[in-house]
PDB file of N, CA and C in Angstrom:
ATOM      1  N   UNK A   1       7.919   2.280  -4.785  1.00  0.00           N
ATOM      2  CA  UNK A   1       7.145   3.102  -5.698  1.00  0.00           C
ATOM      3  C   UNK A   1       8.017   3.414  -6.909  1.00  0.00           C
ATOM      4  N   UNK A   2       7.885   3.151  -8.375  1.00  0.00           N
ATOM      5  CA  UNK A   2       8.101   3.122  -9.355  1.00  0.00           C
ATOM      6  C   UNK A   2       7.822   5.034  -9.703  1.00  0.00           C
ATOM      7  N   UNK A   3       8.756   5.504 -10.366  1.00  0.00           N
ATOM      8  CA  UNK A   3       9.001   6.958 -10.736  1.00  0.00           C
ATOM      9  C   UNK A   3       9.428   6.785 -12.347  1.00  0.00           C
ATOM     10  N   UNK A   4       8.658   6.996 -13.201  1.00  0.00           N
ATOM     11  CA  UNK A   4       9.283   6.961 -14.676  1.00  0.00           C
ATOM     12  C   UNK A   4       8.063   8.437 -15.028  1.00  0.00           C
ATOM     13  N   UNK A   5       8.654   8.531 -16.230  1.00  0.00           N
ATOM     14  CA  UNK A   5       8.091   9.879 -17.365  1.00  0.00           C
ATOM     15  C   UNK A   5       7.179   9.423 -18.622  1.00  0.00           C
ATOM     16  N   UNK A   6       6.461   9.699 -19.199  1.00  0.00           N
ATOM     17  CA  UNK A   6       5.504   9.266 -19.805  1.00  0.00           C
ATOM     18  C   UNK A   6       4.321   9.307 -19.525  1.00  0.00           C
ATOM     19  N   UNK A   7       3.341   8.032 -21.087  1.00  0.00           N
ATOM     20  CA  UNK A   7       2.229   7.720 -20.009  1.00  0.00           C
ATOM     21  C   UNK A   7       1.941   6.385 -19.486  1.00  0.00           C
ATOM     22  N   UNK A   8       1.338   6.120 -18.512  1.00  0.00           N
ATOM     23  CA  UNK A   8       0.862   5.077 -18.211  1.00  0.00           C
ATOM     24  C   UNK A   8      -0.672   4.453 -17.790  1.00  0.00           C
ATOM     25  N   UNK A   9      -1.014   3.436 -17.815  1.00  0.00           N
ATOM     26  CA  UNK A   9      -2.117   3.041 -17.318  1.00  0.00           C
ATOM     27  C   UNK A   9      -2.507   3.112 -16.033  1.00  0.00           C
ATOM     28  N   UNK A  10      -3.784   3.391 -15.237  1.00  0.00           N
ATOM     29  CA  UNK A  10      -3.831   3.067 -14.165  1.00  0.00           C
ATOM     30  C   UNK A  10      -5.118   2.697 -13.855  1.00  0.00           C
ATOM     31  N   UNK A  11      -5.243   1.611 -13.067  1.00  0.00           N
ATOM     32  CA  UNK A  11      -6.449   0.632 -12.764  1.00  0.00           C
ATOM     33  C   UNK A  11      -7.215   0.515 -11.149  1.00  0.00           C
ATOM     34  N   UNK A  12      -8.147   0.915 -11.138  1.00  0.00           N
ATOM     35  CA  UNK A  12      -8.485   0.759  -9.934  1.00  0.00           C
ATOM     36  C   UNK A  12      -8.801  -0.375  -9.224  1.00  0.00           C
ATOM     37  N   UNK A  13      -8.292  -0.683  -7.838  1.00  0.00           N
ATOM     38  CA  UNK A  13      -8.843  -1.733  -7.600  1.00  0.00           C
ATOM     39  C   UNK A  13      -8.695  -1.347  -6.131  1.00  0.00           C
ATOM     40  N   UNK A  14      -9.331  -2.926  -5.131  1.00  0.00           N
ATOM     41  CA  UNK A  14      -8.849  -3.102  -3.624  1.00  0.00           C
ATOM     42  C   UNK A  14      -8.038  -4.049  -2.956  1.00  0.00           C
ATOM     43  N   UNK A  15      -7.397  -3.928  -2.197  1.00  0.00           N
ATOM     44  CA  UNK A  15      -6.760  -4.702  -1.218  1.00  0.00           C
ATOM     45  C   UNK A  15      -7.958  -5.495  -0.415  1.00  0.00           C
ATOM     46  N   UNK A  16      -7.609  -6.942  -1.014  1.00  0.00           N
ATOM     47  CA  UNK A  16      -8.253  -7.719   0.239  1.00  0.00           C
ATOM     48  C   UNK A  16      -7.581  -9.164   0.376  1.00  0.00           C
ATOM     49  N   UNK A  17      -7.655  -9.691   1.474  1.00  0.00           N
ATOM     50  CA  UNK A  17      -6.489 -10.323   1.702  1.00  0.00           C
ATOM     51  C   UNK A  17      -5.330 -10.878   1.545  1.00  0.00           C
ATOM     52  N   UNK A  18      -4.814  -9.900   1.178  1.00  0.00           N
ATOM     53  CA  UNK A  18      -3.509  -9.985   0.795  1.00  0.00           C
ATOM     54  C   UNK A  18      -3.481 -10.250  -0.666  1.00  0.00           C
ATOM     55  N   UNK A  19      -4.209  -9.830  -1.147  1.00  0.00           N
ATOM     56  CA  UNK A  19      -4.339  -9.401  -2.780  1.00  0.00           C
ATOM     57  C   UNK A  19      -5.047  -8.222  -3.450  1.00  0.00           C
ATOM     58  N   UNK A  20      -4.440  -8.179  -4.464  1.00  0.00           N
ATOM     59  CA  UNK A  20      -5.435  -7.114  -5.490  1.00  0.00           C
ATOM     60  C   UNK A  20      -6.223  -7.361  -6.075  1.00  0.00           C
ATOM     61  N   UNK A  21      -7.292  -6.595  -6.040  1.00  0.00           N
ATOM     62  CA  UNK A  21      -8.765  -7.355  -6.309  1.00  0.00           C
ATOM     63  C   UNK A  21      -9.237  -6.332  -7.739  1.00  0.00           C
ATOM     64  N   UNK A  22      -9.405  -6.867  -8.956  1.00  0.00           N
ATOM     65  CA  UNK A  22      -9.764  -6.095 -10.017  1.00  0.00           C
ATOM     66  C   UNK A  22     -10.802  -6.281 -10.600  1.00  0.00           C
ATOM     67  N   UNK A  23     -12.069  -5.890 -10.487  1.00  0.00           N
ATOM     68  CA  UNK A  23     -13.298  -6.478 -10.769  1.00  0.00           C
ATOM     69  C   UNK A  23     -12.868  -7.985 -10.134  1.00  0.00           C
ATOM     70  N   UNK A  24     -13.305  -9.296 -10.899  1.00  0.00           N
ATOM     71  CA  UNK A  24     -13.618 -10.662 -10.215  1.00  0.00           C
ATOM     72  C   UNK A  24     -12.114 -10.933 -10.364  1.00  0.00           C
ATOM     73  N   UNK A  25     -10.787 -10.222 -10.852  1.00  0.00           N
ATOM     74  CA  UNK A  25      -9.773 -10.643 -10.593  1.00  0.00           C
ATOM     75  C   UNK A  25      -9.083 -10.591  -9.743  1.00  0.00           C
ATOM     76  N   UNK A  26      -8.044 -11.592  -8.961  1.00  0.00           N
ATOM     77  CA  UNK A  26      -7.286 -11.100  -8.334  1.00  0.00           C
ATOM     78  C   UNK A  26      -5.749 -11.283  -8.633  1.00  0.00           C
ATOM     79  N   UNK A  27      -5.257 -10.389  -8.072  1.00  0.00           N
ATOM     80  CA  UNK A  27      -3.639 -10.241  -8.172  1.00  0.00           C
ATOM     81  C   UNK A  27      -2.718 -10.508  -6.633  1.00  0.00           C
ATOM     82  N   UNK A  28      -1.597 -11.098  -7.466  1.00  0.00           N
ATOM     83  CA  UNK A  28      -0.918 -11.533  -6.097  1.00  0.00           C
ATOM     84  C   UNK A  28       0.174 -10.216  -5.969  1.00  0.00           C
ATOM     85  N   UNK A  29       0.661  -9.443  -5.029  1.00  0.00           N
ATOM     86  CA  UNK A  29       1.232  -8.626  -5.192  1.00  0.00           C
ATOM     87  C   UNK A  29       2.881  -9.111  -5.247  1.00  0.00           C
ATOM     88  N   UNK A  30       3.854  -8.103  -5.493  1.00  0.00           N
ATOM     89  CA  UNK A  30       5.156  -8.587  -5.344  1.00  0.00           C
ATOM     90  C   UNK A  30       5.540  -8.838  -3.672  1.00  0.00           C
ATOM     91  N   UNK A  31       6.148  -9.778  -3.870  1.00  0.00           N
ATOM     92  CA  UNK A  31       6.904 -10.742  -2.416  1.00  0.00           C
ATOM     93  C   UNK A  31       6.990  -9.371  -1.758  1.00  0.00           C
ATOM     94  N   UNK A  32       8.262  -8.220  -2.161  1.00  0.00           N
ATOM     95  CA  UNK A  32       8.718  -6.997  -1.317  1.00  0.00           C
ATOM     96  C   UNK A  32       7.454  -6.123  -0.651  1.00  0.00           C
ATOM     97  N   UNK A  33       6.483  -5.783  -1.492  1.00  0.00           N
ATOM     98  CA  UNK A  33       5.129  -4.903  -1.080  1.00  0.00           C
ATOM     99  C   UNK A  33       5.227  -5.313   0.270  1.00  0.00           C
ATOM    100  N   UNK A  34       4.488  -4.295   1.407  1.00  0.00           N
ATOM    101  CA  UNK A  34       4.013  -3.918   2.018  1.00  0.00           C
ATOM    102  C   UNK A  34       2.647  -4.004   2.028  1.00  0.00           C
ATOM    103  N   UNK A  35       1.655  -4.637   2.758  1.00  0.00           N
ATOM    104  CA  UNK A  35       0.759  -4.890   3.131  1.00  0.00           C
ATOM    105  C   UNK A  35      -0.654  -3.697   3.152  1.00  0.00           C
ATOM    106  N   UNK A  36      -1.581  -3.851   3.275  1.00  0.00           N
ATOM    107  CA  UNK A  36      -2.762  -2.683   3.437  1.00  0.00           C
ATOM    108  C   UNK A  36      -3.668  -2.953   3.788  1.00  0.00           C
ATOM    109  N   UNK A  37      -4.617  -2.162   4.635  1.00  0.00           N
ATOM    110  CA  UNK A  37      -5.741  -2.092   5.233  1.00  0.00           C
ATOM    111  C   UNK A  37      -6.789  -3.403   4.245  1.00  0.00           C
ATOM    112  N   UNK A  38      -7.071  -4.097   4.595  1.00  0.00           N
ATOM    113  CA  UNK A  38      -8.061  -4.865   4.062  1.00  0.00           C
ATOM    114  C   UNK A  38      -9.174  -3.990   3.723  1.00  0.00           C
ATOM    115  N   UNK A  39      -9.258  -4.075   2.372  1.00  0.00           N
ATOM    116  CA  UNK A  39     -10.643  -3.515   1.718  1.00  0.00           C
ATOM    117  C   UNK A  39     -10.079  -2.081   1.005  1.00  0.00           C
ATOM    118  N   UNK A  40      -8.990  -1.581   1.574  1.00  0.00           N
ATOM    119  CA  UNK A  40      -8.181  -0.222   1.587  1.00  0.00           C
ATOM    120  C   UNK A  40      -7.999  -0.264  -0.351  1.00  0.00           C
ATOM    121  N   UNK A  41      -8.393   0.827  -0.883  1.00  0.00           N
ATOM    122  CA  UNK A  41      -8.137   1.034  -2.616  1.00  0.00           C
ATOM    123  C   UNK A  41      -6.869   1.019  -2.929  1.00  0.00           C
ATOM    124  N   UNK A  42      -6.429   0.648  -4.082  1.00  0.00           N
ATOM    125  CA  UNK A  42      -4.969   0.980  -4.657  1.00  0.00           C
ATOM    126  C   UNK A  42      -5.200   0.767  -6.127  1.00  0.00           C
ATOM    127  N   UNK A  43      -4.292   0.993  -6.419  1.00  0.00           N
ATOM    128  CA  UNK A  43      -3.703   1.760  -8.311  1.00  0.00           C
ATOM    129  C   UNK A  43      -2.548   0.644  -8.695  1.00  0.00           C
ATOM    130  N   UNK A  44      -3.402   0.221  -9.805  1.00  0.00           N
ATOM    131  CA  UNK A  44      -2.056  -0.963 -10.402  1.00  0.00           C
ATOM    132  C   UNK A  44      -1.534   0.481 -11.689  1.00  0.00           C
ATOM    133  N   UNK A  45      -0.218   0.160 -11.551  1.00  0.00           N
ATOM    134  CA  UNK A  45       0.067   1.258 -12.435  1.00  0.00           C
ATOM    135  C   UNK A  45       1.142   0.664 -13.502  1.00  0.00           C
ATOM    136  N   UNK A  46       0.888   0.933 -15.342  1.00  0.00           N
ATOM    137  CA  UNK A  46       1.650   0.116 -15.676  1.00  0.00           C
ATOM    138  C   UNK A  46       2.203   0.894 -17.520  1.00  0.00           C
ATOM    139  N   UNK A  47       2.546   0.458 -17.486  1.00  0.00           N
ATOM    140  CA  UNK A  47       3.309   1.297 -19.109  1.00  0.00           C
ATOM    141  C   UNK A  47       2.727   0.478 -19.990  1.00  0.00           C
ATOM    142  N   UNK A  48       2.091   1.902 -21.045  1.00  0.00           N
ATOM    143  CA  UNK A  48       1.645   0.755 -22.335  1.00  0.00           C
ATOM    144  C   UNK A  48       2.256  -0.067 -23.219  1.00  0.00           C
ATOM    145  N   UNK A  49       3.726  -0.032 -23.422  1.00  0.00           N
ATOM    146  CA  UNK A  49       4.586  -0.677 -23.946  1.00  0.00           C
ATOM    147  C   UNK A  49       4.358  -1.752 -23.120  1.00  0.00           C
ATOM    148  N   UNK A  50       3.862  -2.093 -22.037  1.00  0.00           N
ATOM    149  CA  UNK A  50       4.192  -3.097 -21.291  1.00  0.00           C
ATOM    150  C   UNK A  50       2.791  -4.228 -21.102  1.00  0.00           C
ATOM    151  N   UNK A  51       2.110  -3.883 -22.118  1.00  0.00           N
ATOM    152  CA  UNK A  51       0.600  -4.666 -22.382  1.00  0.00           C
ATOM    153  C   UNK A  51       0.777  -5.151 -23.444  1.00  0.00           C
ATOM    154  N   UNK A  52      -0.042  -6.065 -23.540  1.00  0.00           N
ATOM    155  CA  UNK A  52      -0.282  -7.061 -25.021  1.00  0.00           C
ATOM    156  C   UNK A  52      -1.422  -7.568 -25.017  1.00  0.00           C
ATOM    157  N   UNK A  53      -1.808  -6.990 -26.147  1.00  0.00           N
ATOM    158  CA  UNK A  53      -3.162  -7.574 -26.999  1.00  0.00           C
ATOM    159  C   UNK A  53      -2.540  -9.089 -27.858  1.00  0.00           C
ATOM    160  N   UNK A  54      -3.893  -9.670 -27.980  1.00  0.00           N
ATOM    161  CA  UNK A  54      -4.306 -10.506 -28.652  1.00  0.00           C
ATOM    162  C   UNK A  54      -5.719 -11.454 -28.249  1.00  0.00           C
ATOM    163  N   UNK A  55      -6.401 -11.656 -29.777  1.00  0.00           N
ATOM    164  CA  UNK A  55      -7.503 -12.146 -29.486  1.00  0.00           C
ATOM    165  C   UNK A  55      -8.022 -13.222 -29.293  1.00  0.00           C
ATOM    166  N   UNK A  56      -6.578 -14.265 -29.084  1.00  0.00           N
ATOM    167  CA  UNK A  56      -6.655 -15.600 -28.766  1.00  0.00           C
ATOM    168  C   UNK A  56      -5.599 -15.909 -27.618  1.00  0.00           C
ATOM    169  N   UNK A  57      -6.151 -15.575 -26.664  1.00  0.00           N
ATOM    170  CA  UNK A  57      -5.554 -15.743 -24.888  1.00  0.00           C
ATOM    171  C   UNK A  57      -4.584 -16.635 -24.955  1.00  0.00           C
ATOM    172  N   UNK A  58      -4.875 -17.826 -25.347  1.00  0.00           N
ATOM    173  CA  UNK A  58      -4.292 -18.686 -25.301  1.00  0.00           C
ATOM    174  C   UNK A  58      -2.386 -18.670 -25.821  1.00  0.00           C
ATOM    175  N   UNK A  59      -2.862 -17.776 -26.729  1.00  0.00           N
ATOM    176  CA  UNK A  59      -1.102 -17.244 -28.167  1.00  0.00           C
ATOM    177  C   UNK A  59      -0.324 -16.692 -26.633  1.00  0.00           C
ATOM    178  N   UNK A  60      -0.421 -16.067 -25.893  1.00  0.00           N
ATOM    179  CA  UNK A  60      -0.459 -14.596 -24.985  1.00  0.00           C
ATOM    180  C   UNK A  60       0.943 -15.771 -23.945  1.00  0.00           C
ATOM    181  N   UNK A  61       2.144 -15.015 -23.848  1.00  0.00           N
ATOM    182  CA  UNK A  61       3.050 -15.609 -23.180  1.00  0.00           C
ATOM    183  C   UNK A  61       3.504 -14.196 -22.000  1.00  0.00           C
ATOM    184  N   UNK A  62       2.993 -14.620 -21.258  1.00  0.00           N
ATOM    185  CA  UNK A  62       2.380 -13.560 -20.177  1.00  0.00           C
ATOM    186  C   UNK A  62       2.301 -14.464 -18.590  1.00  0.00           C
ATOM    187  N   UNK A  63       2.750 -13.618 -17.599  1.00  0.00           N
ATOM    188  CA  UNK A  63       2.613 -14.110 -16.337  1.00  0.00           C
ATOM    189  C   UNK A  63       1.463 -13.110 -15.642  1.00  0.00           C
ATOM    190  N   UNK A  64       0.569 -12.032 -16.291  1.00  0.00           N
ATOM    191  CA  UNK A  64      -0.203 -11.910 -15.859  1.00  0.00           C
ATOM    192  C   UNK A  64      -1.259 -11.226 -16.817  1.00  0.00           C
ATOM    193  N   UNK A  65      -2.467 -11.773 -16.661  1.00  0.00           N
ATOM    194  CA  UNK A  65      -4.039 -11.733 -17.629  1.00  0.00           C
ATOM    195  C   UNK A  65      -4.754 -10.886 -16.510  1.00  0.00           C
ATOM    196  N   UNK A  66      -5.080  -9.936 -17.470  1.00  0.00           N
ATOM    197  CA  UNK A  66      -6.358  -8.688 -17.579  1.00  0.00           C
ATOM    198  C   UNK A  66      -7.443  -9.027 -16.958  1.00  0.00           C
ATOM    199  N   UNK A  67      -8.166 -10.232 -18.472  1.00  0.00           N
ATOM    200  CA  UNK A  67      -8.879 -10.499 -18.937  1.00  0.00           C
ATOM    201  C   UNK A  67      -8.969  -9.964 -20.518  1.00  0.00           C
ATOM    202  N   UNK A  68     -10.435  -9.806 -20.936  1.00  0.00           N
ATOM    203  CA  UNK A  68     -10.645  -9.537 -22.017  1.00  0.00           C
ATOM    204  C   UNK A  68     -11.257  -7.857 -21.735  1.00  0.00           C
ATOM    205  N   UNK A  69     -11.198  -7.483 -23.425  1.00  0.00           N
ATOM    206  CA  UNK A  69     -11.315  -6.091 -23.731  1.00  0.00           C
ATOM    207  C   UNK A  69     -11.989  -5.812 -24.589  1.00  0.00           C
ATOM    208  N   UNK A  70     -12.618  -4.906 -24.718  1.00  0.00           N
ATOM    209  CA  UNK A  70     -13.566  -4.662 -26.152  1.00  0.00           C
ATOM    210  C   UNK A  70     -12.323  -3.203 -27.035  1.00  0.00           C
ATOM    211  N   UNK A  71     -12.027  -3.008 -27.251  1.00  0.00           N
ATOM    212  CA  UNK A  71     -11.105  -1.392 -27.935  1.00  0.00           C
ATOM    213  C   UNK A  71     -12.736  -1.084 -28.400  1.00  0.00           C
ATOM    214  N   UNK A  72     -12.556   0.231 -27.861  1.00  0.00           N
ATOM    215  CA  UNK A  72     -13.863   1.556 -27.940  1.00  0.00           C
ATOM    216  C   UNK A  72     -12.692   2.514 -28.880  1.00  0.00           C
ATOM    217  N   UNK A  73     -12.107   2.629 -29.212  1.00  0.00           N
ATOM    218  CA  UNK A  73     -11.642   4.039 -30.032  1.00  0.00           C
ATOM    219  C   UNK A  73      -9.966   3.611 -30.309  1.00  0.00           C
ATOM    220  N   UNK A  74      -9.376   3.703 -31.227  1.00  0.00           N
ATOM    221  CA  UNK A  74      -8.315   4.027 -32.332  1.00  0.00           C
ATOM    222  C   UNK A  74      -7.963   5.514 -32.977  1.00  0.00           C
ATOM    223  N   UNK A  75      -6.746   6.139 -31.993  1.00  0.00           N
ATOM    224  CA  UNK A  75      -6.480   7.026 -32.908  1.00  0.00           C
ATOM    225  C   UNK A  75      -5.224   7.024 -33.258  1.00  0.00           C
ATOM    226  N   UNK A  76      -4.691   7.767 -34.213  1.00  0.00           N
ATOM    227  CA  UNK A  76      -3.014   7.690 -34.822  1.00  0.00           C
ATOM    228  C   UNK A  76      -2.737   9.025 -34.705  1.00  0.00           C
ATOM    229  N   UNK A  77      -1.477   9.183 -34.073  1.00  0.00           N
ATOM    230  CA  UNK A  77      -0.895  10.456 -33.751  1.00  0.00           C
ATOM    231  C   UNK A  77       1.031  10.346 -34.272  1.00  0.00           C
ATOM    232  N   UNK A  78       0.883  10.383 -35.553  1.00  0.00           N
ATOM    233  CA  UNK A  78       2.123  10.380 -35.951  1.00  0.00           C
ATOM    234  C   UNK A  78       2.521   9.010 -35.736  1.00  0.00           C
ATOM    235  N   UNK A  79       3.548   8.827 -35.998  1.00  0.00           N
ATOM    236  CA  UNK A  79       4.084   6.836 -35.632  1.00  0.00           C
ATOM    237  C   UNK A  79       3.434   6.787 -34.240  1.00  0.00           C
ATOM    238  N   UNK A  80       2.363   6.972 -33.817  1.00  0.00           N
ATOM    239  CA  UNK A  80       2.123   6.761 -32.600  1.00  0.00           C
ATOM    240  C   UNK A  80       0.632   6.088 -32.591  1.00  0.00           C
ATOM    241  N   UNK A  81      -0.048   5.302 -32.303  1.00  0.00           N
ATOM    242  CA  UNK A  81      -1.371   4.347 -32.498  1.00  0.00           C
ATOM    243  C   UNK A  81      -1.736   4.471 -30.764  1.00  0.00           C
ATOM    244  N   UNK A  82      -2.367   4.959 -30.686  1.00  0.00           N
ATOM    245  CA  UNK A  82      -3.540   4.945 -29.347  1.00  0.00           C
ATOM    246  C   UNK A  82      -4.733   4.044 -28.937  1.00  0.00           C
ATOM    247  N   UNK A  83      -4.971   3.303 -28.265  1.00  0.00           N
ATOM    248  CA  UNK A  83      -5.872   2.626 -28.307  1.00  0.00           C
ATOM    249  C   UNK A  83      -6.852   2.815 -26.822  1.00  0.00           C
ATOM    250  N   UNK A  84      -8.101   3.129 -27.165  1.00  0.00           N
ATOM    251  CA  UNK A  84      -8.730   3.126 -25.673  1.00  0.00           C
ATOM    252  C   UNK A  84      -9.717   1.443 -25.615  1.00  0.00           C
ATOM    253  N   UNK A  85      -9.607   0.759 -24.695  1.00  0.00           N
ATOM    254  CA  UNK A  85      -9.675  -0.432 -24.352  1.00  0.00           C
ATOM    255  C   UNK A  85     -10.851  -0.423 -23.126  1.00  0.00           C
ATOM    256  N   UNK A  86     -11.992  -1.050 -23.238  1.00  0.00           N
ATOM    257  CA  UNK A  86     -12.667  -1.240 -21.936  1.00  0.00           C
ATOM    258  C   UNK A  86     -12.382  -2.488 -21.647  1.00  0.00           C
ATOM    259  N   UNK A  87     -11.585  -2.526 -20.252  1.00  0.00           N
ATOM    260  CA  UNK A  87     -11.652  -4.416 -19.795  1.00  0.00           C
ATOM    261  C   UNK A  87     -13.221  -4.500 -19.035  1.00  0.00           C
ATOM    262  N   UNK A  88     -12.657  -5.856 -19.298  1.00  0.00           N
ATOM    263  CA  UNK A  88     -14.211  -6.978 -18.958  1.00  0.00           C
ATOM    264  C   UNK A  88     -12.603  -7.770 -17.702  1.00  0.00           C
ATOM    265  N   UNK A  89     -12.482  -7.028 -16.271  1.00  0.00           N
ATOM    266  CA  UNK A  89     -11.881  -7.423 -15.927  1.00  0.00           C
ATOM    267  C   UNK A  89     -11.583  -9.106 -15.554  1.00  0.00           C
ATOM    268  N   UNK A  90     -11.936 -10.580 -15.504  1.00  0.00           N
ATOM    269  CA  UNK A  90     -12.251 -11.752 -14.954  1.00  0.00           C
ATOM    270  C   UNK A  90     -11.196 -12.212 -14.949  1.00  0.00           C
ATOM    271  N   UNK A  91     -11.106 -13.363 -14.584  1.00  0.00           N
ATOM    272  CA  UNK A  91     -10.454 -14.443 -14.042  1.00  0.00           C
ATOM    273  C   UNK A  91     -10.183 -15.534 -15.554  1.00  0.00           C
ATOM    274  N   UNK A  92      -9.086 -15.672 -15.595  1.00  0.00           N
ATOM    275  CA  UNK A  92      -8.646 -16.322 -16.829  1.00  0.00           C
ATOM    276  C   UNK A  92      -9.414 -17.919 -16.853  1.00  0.00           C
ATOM    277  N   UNK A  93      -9.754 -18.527 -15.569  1.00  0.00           N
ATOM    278  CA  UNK A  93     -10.358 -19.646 -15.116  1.00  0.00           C
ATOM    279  C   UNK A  93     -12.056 -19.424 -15.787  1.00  0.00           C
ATOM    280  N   UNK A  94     -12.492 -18.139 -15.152  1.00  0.00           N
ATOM    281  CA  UNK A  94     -13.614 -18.037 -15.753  1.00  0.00           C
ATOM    282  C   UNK A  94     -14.195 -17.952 -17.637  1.00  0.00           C
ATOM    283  N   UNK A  95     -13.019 -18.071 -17.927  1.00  0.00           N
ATOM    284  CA  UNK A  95     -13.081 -17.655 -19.651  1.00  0.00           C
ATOM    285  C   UNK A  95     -12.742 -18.969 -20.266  1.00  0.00           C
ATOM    286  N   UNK A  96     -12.058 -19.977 -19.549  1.00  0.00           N
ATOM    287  CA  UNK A  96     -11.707 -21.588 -19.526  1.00  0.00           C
ATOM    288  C   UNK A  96     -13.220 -22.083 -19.349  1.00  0.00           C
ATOM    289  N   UNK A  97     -14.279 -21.776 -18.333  1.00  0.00           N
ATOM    290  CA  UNK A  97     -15.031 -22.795 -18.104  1.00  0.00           C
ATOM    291  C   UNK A  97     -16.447 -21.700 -18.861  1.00  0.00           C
ATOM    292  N   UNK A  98     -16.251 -20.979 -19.707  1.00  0.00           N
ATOM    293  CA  UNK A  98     -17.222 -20.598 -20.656  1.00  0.00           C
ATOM    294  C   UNK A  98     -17.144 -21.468 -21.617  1.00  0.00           C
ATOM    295  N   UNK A  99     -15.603 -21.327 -22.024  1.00  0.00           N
ATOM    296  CA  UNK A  99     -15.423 -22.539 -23.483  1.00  0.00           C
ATOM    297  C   UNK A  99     -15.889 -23.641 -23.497  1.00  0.00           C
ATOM    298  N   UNK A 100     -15.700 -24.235 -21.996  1.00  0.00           N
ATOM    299  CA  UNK A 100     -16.162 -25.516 -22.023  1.00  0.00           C
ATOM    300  C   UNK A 100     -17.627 -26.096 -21.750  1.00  0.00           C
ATOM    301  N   UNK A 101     -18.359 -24.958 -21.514  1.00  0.00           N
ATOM    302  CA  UNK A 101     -19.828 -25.528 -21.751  1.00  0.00           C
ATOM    303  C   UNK A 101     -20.530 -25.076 -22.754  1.00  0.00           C
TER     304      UNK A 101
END
């Protein structure tokens, strides 16, 4: 369990076999994790410094995809830029075989 100060993101999702399930995505957890009740909820938890936008997936040098996002609201708080983001959680496969038909 990760302990830092700030803020961070947090995402709901479930444990099911032996992955994290985020809307139609899934996540492979780290090798060390500990295992959970199949179906059992958990919290991906993550620092906003530690996300990246962009609107061409493809630019994105990243070992792990969201999906896509719409940004619902922009505010500025001193050198500070806020962004509230709704994901369209999917499968990076599924956004490959939109393009292609």
């Amino acid at each position: 369990m990760a302990t830092f100060l700030g803020a961070a993101n947090v995402l709901l999702g479930m444990w099911r076999d032996g992955k994290v399930v985020l809307g139609s995505l899934e996540l492979k957890p780290p090798l060390d994790l500990f295992t959970f009740a199949n179906r059992q909820p958990v919290r991906v938890v993550f620092r906003p410094e530690d996300a990246v936008l962009n609107f061409q997936p493809q630019l994105l040098h990243t070992p792990f995809y969201l999906g896509r996002g719409v940004v619902e609201d922009v505010s500025y708080i001193g050198p500070t830029e806020r962004l509230l983001i709704r994901l369209l959680l999917r499968d990076p496969r599924e956004d490959q075989a939109c393009q292609q038909t």
